[in-house]
Protein backbone atom coordinates (compact mmCIF):
# COMPACT_ATOMS: atom_id res chain seq x y z
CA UNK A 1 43.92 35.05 -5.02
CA UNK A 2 40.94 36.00 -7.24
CA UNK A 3 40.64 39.73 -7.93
CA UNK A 4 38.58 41.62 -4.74
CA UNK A 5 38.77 45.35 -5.91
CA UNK A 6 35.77 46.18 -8.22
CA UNK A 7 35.63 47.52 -11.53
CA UNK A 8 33.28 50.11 -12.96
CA UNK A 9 33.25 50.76 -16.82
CA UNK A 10 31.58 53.82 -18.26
CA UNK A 11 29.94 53.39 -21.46
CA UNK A 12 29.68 55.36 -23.86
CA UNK A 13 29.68 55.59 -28.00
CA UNK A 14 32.84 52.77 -27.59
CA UNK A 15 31.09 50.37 -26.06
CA UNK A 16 27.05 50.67 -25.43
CA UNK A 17 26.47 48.25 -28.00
CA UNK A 18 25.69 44.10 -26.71
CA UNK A 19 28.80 42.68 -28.22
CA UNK A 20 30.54 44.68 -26.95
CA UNK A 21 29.02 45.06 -23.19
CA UNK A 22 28.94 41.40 -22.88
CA UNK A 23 32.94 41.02 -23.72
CA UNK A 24 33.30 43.98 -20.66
CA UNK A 25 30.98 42.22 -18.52
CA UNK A 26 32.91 38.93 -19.24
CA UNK A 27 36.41 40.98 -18.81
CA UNK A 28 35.39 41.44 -15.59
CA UNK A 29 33.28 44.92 -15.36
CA UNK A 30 31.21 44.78 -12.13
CA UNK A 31 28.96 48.06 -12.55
CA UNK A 32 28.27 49.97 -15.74
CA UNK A 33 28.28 53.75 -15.12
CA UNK A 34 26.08 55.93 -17.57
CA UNK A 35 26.88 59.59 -17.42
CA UNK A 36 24.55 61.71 -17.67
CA UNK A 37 26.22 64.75 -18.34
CA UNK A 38 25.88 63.97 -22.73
CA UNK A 39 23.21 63.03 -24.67
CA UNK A 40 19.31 62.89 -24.46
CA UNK A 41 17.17 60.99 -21.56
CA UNK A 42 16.13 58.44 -24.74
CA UNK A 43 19.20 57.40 -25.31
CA UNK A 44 20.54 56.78 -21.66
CA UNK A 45 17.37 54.77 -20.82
CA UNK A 46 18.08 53.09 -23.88
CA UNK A 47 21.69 51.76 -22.73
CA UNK A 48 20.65 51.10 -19.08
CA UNK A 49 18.43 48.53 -20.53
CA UNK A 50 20.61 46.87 -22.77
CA UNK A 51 23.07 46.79 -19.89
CA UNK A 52 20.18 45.23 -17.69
CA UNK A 53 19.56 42.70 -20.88
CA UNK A 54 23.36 41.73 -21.44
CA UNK A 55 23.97 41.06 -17.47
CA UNK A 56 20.22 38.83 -17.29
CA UNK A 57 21.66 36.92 -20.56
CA UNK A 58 24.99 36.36 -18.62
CA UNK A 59 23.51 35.44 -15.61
CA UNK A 60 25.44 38.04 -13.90
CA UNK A 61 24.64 40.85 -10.99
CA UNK A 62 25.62 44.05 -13.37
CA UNK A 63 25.14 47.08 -11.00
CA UNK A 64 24.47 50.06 -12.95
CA UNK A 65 25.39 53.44 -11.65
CA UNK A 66 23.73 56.84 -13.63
CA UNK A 67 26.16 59.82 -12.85
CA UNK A 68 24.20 63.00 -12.64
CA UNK A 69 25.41 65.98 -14.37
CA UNK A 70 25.17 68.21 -11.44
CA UNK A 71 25.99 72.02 -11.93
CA UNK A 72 28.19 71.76 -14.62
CA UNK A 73 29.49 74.96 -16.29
CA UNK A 74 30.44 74.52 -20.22
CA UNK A 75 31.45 76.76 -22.60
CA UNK A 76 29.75 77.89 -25.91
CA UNK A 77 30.94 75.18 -28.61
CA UNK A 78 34.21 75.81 -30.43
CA UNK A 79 34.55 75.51 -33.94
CA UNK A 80 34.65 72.12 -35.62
CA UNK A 81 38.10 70.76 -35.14
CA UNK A 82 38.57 73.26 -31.63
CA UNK A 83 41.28 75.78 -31.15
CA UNK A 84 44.92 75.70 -29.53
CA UNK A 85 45.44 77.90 -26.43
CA UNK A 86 49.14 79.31 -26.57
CA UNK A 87 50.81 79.63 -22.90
CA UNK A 88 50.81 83.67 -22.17
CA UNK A 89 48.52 84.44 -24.87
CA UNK A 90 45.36 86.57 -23.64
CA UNK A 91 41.65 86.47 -24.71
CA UNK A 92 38.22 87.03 -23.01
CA UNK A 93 35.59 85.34 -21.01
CA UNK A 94 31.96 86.56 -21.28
CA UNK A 95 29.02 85.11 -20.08
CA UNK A 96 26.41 83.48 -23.42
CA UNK A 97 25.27 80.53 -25.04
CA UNK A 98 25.84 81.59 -28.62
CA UNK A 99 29.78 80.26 -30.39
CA UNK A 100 33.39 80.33 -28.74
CA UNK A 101 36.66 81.50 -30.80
CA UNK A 102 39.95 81.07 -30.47
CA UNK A 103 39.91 85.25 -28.96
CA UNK A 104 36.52 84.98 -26.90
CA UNK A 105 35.30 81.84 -25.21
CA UNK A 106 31.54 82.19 -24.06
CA UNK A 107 30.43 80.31 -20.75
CA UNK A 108 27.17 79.34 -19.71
CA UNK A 109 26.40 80.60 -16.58
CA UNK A 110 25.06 84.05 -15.72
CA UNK A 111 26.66 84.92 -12.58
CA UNK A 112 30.43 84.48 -14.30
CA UNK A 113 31.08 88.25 -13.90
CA UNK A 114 29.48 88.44 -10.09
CA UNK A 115 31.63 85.10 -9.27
CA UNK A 116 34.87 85.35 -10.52
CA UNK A 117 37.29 88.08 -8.95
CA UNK A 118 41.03 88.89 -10.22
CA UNK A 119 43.64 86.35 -9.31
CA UNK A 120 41.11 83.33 -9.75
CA UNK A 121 42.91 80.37 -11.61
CA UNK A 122 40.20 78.55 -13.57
CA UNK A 123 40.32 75.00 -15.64
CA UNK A 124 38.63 73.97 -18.88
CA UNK A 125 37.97 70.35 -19.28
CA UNK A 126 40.02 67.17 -17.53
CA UNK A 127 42.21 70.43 -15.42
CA UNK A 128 45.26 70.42 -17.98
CA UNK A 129 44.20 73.69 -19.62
CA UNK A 130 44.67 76.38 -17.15
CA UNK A 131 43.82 80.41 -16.94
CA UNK A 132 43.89 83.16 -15.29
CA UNK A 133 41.63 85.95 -14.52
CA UNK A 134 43.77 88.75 -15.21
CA UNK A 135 41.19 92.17 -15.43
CA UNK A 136 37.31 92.46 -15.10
CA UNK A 137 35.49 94.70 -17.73
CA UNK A 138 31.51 95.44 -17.25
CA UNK A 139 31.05 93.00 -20.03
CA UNK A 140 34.04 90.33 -19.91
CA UNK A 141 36.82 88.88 -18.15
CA UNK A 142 40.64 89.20 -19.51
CA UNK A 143 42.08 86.16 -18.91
CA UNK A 144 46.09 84.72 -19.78
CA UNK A 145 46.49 81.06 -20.09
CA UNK A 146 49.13 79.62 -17.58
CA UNK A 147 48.73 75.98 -19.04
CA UNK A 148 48.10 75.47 -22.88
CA UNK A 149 46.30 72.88 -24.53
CA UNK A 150 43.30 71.91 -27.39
CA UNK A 151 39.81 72.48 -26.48
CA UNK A 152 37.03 71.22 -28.23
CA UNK A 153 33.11 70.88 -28.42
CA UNK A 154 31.73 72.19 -25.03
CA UNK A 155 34.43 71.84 -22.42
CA UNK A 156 33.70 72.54 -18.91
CA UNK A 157 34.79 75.66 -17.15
CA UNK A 158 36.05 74.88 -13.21
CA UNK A 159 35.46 77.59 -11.38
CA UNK A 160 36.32 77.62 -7.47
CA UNK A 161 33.75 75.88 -5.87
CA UNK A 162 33.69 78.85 -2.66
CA UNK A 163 32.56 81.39 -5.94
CA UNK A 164 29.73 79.58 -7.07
CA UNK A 165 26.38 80.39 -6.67
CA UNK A 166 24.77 77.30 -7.83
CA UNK A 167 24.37 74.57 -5.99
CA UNK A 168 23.22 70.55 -5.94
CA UNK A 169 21.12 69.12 -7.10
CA UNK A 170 20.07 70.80 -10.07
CA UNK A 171 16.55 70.89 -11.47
CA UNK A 172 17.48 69.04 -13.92
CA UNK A 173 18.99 66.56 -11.69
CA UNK A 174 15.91 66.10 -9.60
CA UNK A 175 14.04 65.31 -13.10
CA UNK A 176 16.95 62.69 -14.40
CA UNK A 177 16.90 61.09 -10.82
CA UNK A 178 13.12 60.91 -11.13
CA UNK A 179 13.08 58.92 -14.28
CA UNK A 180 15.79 56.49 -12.86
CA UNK A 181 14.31 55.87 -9.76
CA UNK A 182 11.18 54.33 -11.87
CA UNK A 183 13.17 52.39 -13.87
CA UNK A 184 14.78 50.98 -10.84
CA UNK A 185 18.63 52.04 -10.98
CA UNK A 186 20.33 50.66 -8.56
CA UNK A 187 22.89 53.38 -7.73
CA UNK A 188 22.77 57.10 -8.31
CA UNK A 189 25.90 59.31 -8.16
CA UNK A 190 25.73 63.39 -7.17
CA UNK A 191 28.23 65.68 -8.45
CA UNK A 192 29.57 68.68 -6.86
CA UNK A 193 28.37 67.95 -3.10
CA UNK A 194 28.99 70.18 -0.79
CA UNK A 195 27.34 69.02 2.16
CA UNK A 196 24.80 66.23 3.74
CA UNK A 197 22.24 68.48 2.85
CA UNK A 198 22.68 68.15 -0.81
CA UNK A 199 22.56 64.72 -0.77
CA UNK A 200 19.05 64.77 0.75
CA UNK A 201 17.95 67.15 -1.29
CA UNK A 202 17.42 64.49 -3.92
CA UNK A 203 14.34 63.05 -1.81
CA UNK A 204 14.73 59.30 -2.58
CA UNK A 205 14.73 56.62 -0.26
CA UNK A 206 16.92 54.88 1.88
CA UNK A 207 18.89 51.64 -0.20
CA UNK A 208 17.81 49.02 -1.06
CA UNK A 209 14.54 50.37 -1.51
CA UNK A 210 16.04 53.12 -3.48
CA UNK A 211 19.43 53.50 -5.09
CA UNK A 212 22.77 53.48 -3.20
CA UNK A 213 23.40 57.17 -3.38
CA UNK A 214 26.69 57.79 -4.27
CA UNK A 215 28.42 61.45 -3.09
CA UNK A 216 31.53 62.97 -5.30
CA UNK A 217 33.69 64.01 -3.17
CA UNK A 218 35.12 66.78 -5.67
CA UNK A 219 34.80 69.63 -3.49
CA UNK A 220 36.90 71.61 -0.68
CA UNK A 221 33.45 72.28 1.14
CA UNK A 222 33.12 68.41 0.78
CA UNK A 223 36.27 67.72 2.56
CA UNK A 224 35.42 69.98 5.12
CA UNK A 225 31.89 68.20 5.67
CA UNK A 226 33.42 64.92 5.33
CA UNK A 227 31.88 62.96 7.95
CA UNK A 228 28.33 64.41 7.34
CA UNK A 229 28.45 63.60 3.71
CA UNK A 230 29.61 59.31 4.52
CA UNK A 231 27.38 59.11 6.66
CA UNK A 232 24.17 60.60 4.87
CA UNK A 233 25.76 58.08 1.89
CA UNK A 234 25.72 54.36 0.69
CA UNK A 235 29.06 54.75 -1.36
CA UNK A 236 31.61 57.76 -1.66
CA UNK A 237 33.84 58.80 -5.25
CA UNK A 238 37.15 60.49 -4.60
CA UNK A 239 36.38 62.18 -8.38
CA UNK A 240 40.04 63.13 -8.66
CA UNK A 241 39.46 65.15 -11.46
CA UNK A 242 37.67 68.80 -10.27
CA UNK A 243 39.41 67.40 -6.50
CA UNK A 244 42.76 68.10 -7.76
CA UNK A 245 41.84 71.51 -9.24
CA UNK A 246 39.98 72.64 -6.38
CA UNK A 247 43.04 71.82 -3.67
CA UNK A 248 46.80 71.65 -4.45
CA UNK A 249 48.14 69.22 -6.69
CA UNK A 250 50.47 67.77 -3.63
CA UNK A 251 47.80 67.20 -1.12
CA UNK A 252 45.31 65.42 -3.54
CA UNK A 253 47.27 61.75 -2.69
CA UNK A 254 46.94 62.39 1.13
CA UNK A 255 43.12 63.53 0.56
CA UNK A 256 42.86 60.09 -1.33
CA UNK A 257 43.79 57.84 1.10
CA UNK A 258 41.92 59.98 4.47
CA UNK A 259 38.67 59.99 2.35
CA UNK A 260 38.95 56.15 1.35
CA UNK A 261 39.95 55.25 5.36
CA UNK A 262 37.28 57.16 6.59
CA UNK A 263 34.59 55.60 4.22
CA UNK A 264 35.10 52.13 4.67
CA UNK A 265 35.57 52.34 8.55
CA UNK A 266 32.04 53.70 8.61
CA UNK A 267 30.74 51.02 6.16
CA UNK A 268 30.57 52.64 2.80
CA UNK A 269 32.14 51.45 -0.49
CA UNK A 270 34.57 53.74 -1.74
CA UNK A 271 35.07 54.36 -5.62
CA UNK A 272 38.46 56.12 -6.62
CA UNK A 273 37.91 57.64 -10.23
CA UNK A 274 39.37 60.06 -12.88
CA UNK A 275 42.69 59.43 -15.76
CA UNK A 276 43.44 55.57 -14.02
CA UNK A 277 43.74 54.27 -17.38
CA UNK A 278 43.98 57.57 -19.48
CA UNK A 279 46.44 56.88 -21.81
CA UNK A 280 44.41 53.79 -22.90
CA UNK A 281 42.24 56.06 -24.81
CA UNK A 282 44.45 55.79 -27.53
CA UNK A 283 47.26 53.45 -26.52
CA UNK A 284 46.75 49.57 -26.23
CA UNK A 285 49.37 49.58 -22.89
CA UNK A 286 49.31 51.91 -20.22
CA UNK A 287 51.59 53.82 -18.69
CA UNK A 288 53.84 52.44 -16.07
CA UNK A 289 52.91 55.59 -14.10
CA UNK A 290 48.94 54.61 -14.08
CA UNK A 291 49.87 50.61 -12.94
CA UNK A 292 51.05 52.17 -10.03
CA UNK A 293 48.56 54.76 -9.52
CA UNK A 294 45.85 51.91 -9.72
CA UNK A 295 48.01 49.49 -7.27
CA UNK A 296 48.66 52.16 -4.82
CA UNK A 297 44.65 53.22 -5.21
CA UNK A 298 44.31 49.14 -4.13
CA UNK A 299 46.49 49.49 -1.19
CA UNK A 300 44.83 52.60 -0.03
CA UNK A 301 41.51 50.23 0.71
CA UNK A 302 39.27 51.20 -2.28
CA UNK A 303 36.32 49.77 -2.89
CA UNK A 304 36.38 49.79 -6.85
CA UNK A 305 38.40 51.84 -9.31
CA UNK A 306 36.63 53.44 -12.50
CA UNK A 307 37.22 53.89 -15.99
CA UNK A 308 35.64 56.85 -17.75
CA UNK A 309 37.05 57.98 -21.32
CA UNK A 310 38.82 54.98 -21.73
CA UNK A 311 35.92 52.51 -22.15
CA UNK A 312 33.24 55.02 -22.74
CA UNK A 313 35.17 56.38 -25.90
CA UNK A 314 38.24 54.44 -26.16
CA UNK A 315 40.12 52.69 -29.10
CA UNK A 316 39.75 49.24 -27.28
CA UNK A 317 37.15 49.55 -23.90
CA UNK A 318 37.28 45.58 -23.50
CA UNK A 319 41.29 45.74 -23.05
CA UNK A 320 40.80 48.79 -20.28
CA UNK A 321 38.36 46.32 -18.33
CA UNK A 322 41.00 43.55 -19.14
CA UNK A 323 44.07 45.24 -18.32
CA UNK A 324 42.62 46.87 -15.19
CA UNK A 325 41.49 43.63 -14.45
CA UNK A 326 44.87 42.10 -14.18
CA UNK A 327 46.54 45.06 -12.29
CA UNK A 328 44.11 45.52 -9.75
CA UNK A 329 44.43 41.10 -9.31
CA UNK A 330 47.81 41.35 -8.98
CA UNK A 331 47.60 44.60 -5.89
CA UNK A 332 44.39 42.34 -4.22
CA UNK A 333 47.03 39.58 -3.79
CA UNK A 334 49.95 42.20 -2.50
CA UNK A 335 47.41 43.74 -0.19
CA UNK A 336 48.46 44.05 3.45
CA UNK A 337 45.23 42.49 4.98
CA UNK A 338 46.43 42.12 8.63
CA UNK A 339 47.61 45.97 8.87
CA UNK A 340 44.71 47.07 7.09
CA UNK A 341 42.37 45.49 9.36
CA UNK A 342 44.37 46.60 12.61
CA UNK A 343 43.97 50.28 10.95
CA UNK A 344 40.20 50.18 10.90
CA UNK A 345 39.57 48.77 14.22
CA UNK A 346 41.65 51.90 15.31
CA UNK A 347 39.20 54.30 13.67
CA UNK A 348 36.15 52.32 14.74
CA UNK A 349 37.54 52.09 18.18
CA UNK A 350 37.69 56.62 18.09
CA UNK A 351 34.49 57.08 16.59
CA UNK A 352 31.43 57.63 18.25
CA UNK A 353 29.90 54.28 17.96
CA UNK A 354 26.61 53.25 18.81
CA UNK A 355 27.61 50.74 22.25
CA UNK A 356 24.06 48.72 22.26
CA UNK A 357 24.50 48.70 17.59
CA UNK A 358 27.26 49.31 16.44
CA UNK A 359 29.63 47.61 18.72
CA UNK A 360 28.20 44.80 18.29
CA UNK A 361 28.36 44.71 14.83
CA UNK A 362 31.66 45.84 15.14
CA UNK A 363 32.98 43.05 17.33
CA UNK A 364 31.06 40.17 15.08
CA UNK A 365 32.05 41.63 11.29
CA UNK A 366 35.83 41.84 12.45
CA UNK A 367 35.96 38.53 14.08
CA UNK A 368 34.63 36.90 11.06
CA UNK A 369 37.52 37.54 9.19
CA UNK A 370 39.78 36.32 11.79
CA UNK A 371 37.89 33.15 12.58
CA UNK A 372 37.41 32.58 8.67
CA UNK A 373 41.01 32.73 8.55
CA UNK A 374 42.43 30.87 11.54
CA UNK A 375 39.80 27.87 10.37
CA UNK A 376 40.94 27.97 6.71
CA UNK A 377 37.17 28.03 5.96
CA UNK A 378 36.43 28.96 2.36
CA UNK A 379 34.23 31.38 2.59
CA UNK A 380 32.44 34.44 4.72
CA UNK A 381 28.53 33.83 4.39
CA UNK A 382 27.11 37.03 4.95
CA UNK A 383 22.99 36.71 5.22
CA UNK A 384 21.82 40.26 4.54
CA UNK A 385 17.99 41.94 3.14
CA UNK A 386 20.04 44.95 2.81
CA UNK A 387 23.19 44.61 2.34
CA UNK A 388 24.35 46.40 5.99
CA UNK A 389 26.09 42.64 6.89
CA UNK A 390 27.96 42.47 3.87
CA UNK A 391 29.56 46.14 3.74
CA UNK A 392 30.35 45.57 7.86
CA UNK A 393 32.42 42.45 7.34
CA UNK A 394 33.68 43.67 3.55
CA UNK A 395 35.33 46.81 5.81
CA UNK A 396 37.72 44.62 7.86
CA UNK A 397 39.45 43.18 4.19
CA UNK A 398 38.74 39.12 5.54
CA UNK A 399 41.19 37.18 3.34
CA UNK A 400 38.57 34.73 2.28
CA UNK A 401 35.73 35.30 -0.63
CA UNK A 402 32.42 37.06 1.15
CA UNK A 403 29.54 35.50 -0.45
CA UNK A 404 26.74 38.29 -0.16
CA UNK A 405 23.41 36.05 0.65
CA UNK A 406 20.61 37.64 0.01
CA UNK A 407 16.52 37.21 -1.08
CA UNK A 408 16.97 40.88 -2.57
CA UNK A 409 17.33 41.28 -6.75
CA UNK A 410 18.63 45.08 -5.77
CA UNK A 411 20.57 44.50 -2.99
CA UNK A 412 22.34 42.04 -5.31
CA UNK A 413 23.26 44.87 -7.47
CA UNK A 414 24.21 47.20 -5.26
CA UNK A 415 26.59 44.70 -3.83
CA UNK A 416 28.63 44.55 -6.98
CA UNK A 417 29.95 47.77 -6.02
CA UNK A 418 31.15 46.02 -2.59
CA UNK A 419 34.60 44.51 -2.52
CA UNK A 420 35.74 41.56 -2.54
CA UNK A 421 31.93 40.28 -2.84
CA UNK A 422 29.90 37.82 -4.58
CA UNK A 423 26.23 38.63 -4.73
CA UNK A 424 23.94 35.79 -4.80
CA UNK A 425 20.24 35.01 -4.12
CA UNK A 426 18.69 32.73 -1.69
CA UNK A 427 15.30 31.91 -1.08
CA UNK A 428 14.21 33.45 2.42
CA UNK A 429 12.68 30.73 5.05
CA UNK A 430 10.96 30.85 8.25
CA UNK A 431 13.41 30.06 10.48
CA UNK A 432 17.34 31.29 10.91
CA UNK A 433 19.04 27.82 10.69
CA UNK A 434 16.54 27.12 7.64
CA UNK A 435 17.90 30.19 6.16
CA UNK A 436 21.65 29.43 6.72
CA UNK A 437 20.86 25.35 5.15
CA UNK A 438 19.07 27.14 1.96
CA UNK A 439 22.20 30.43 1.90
CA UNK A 440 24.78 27.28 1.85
CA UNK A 441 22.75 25.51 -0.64
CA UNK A 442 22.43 28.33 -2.94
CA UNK A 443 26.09 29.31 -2.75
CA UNK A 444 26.75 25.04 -3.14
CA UNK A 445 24.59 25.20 -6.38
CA UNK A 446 26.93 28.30 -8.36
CA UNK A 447 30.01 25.97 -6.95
CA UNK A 448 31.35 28.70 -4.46
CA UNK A 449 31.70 26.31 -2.09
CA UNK A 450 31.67 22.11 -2.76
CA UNK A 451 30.51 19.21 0.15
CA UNK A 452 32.96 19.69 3.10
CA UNK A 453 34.09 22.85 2.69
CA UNK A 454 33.91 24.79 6.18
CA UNK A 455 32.35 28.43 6.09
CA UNK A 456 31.61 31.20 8.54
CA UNK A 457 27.87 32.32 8.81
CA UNK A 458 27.22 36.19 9.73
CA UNK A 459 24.13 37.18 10.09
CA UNK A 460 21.34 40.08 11.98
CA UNK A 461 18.85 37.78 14.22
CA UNK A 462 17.59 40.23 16.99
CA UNK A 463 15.69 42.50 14.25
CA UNK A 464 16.32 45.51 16.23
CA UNK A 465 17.06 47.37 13.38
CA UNK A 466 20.90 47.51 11.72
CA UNK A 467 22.68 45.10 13.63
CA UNK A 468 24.97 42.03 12.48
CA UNK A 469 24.74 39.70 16.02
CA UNK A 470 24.91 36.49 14.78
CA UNK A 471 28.44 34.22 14.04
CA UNK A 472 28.81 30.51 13.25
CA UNK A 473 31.18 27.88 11.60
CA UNK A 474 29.37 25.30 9.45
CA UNK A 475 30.27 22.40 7.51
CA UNK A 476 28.69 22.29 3.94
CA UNK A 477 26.96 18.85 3.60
């Protein structure tokens, strides 16, 4: 079986350059992810075009996600070369801008001394180096590392979510998103969400006509407000990394797998993220510890699985795609498709469903599986403007390729991030059966399916808004 689970790649200094993007792209990276967290508005525009020109050259539907930097609170830089932090050695927090030592690490952010109370445990960086807040002066915090470890340039500072006065989106977010709206990103990620209201805070339009907006889910407010968040969403990130620092190390699997069930039973992709192929920043294997974690993320229903350090700054980013390629191939075939399916149906069945909508769509995504399946037809032709059909039949896992049909240039880009989905485009006609004869022809002409294959048509005829009511089985001439 051919991989399903998607890839996204993060680039960065490692691998923003053509070559080098067109060997990831080739590897099998199926959305580029540009952080905007470093560097200046220049450069980023800068890479999302050559990612736009390497995936035209290829031929190729290259979604391309820009990761806002949300409220994110660094430190003052260290010294050139960083410092060691010694377990059960003390030093001080203060709020400023200015340097960082080894004795006194300056954060940016005003309200540190209002926000942080005695007893908090707070993180720098990826969560390894831990501290706590020990005393509280009028001018600084006295702090005694619990975990060790190197820090570096301008780490970030996690600091309980509850504390924080600061919220998203930032200012600054509202200008980035601006600027990538124009340019005509096709999916936009928001960090430290909290609730459905931060997600419409950003003001842009509904997908496809705007970007898929894409909520972290790297709060405990954002657990809490789960269901508002998916559904005021086109895709969902389980960002592992602040996650795991905000909630107890334990729970984080079993917060994994509820967030990824609940986002594909209501339709949205869901991205599982953070240290998947860490050790592949320096090492050209990973772990045996990480092949798992990326198999079990697989089996868990996930959308797509992302690389961050380790193609954005990595030794080798084309062996991460490669290698993450072959592991997530080999869980797509392992994949328990019939259970999975059962499981969804389930949560459909207790949710509060629209009956004259939603159950319909429901009842005709599911069964196209099935009936794809019991005919040994060779493909699910999903006709979709929007991309609605596509993620309703992708939810139920069908064990056959979906081939995502649509007259759309963006919603062919956002469905890269949908699994187990080709996006390709077909030339709209006037009636329904014309557009099924030019879909097939269109997916004939690529060669994903050849003269006598049998497929299974889905499709939204009444035009009464979302609604996939429309099932057939058809021969390809």
């Amino acid at each position: 079986m051919a991989r399903r689970t998607k890839i996204i790649a993060t680039i960065g200094p490692a691998s923003d350059d053509e070559a080098t993007l067109r060997r990831m792209v080739q590897a099998g990276m199926d959305v580029a992810r540009i952080g905007l967290a470093h560097g200046t508005l220049d450069e980023q525009i800068e890479k999302f075009r050559r990612v736009r020109s390497v995936a035209a050259d290829l031929g190729r539907h290259v979604g391309i996600l820009v990761d806002l930097p949300g409220p994110k609170i660094r430190c003052a830089g260290f010294p050139e070369g960083g410092i060691e932090l010694v377990e059960d050695e003390y030093l001080s927090l203060r709020p400023g801008t200015s340097a960082s030592t080894g004795s006194v690490v300056e954060v940016d952010y005003e309200s540190l001394l209002q926000d942080v109370q005695v007893g908090d445990r707070l993180a720098f960086g990826d969560g390894n180096t831990v501290i706590m807040v020990e005393d509280k002066q009028p001018d600084e915090l006295k702090v005694r590392v619990v975990h060790g470890g190197h820090l570096q340039g301008r780490p970030g500072l996690h600091i309980p979510s509850d504390r924080l006065r600061i919220t998203a989106p930032t200012d600054d977010d509202l200008r980035l998103t601006d600027a990538f709206v124009e340019l005509g990103t096709d999916m936009i990620a928001l960090s430290f969400v909290r609730s459905a209201h931060d997600l419409r805070r950003l003001g842009i339009e509904p997908a496809p006509r705007g970007p898929l907006l894409v909520a972290k889910i790297e709060t405990r407010a954002a657990i809490d407000n789960l269901e508002g968040i998916i559904a005021a969403s086109g895709a969902v990130m389980v960002a592992r990394g602040d996650l795991g620092t905000e909630c107890d190390i334990e729970e984080l699997p079993h917060l994994q797998k509820h967030i990824i069930e609940e986002c594909i039973a209501l339709g949205r992709p869901a991205i599982t993220a953070t240290q998947m192929l860490e050790s592949m920043v320096h090492a050209p294997i990973p772990t045996r510890a990480e092949a798992s974690d990326i198999a079990n993320a697989v089996f868990d229903g996930t959308s797509a699985v992302m690389l961050s350090g380790e193609t954005a700054i990595g030794r080798d980013p084309v062996n991460a795609v490669t290698t993450m390629a072959r592991i997530t191939e080999r869980a797509d075939d392992k994949f328990d498709y019939d259970l999975w399916s059962r499981n969804i149906r389930t949560i459909r069945r207790r949710s509060g469903i629209d009956p004259e909508g939603q159950r319909t769509t429901d009842a005709l995504t599911t069964a196209a599986g099935r009936v794809a399946t019991d005919l040994g037809a060779a493909a699910v032709l999903c006709l979709s403007a929007s991309g609605f059909t596509v993620r309703s039949v992708a939810r139920f896992r069908p064990q056959v390729p979906i081939l995502g049909m649509t007259y759309s240039e963006r919603t062919a880009a956002q469905l890269s991030l949908s699994w187990g989905t080709l996006p390709l485009i077909f030339h709209e006609r006037g009636t329904p059966a014309e557009n099924v004869h030019e879909a097939i022809e269109a997916a004939r002409s690529v060669g994903a399916v050849r003269s006598g294959d049998l497929v299974v048509v889905v499709s939204g005829q009444s035009g009464a808004g979302h609604a996939t009511d429309t099932l057939r089985a058809v021969r390809v001439p």
